[in-house]
N, C-alpha and C. Protein backbone atom coordinates (compact mmCIF):
# COMPACT_ATOMS: atom_id res chain seq x y z
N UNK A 1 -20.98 81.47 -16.61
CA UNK A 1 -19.65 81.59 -17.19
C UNK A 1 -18.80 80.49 -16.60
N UNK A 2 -17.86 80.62 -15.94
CA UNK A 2 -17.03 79.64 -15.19
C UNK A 2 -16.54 78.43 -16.27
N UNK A 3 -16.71 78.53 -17.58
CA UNK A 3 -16.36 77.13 -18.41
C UNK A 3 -14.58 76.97 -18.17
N UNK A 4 -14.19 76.37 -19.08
CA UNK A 4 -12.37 76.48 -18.90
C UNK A 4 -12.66 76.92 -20.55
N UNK A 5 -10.83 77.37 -20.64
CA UNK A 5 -10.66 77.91 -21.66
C UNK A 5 -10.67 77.00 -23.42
N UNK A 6 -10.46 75.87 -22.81
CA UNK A 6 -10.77 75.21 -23.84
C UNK A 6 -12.21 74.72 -24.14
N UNK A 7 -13.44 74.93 -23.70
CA UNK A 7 -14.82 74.68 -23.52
C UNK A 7 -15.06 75.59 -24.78
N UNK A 8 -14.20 76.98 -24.80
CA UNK A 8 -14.97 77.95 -25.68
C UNK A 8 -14.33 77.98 -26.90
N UNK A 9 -15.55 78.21 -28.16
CA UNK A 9 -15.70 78.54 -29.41
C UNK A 9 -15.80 79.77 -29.61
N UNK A 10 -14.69 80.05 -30.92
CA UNK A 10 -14.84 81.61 -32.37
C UNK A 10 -16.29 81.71 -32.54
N UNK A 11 -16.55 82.58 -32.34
CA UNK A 11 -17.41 83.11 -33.28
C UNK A 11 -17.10 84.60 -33.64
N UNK A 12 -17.62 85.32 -34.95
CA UNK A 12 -17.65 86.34 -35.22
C UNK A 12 -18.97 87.29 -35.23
N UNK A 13 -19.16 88.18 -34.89
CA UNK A 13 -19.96 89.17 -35.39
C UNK A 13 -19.98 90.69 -35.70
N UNK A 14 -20.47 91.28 -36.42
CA UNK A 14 -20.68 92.66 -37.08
C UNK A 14 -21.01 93.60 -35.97
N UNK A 15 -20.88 94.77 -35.76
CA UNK A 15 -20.95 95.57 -35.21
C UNK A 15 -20.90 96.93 -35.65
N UNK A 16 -21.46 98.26 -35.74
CA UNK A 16 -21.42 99.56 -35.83
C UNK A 16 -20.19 99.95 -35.49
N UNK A 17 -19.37 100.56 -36.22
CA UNK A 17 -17.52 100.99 -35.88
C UNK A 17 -17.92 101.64 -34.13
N UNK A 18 -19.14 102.83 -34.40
CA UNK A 18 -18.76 103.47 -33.35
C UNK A 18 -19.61 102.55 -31.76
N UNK A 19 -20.39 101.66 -31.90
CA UNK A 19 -20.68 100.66 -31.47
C UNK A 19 -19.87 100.05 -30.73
N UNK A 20 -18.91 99.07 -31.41
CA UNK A 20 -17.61 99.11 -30.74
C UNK A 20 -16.70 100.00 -30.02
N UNK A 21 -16.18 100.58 -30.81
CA UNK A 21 -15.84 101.41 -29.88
C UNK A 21 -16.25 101.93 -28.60
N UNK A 22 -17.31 102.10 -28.77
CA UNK A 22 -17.94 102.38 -27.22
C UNK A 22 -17.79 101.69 -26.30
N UNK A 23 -18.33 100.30 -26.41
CA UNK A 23 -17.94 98.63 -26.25
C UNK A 23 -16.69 98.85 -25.62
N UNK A 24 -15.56 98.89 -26.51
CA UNK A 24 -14.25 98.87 -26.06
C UNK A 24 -13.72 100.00 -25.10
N UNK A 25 -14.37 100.92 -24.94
CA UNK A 25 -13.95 102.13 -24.10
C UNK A 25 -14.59 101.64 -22.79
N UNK A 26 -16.11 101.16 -22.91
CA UNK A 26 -16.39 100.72 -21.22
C UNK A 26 -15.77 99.86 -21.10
N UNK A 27 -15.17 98.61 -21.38
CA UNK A 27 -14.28 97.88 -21.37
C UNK A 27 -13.17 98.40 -20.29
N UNK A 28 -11.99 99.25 -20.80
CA UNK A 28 -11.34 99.68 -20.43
C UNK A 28 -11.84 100.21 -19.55
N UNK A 29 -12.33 101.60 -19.23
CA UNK A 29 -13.17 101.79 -17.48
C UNK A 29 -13.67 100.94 -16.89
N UNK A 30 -14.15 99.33 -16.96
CA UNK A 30 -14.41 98.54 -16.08
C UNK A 30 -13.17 97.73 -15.55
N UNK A 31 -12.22 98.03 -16.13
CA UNK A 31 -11.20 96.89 -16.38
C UNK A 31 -11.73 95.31 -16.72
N UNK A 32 -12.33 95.19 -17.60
CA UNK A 32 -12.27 93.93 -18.34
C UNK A 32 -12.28 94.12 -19.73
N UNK A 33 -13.11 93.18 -20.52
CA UNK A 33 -12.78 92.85 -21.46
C UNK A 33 -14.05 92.59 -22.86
N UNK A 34 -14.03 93.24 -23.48
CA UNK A 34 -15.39 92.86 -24.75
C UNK A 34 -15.69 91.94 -25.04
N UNK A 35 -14.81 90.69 -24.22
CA UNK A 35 -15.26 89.17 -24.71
C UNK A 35 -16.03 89.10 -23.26
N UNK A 36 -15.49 89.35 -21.89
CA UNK A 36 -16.29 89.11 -20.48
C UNK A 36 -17.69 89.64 -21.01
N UNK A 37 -17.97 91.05 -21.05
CA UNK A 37 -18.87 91.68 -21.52
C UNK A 37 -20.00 91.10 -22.21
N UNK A 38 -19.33 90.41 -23.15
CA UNK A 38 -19.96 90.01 -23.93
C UNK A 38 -20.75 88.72 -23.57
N UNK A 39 -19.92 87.61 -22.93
CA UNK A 39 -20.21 86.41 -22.63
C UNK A 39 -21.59 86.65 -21.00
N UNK A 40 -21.09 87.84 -20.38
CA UNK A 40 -21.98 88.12 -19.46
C UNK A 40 -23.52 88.36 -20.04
N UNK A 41 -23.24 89.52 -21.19
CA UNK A 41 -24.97 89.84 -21.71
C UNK A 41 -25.78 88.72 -22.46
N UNK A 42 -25.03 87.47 -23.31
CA UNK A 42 -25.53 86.97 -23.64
C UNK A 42 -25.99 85.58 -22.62
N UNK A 43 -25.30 85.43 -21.04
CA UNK A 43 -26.14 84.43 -20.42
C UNK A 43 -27.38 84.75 -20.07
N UNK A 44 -26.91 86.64 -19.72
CA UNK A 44 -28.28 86.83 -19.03
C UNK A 44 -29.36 86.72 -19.91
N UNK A 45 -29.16 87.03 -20.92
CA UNK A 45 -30.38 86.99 -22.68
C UNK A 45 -30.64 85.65 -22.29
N UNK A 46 -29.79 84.61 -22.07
CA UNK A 46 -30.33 82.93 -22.49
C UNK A 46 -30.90 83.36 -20.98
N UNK A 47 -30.84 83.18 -20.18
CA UNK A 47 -31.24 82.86 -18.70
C UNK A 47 -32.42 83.31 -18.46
N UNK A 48 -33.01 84.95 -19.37
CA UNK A 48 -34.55 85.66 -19.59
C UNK A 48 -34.95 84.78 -20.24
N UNK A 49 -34.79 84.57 -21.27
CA UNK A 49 -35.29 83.47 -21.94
C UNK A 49 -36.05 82.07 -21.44
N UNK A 50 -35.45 81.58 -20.81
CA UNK A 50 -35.32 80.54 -20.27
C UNK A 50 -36.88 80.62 -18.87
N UNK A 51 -37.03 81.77 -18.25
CA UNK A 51 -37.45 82.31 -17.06
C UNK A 51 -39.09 82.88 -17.74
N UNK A 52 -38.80 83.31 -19.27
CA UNK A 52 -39.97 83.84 -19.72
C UNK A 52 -40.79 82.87 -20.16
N UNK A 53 -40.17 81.50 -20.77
CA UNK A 53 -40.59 80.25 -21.02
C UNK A 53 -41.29 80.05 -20.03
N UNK A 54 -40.87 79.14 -18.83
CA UNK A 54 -41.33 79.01 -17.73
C UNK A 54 -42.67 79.75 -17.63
N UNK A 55 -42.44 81.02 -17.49
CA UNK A 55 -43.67 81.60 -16.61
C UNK A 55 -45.00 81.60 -17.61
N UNK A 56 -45.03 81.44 -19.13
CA UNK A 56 -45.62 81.17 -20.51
C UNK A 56 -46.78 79.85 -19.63
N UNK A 57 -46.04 78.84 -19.09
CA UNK A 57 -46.62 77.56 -18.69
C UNK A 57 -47.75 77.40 -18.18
């Protein structure tokens, strides 16, 4: 994470109403935010990725 705020791009995506919501409720009990959240699960996805490659070799 650590980019600056101008580094980052919109994107949109779809979600299950109650999906979100859920989303947005742990949100609030963690005190952050569905975009932190979000930007956190998808490094770790690239970073498995990345680690499962590797070990493929």
């Amino acid at each position: 994470m650590g980019k600056e705020q101008s580094d980052k791009k919109n994107t949109s995506l779809r979600l299950e109403s109650s999906m979100l919501k859920a989303l947005k409720i742990r949100a609030i009990e963690e005190d952050t935010s569905v975009q932190v959240i979000l930007e956190h699960l998808v490094e770790e996805y690239l970073n498995n990725s990345k680690k499962q490659k590797k070990s493929k070799k």
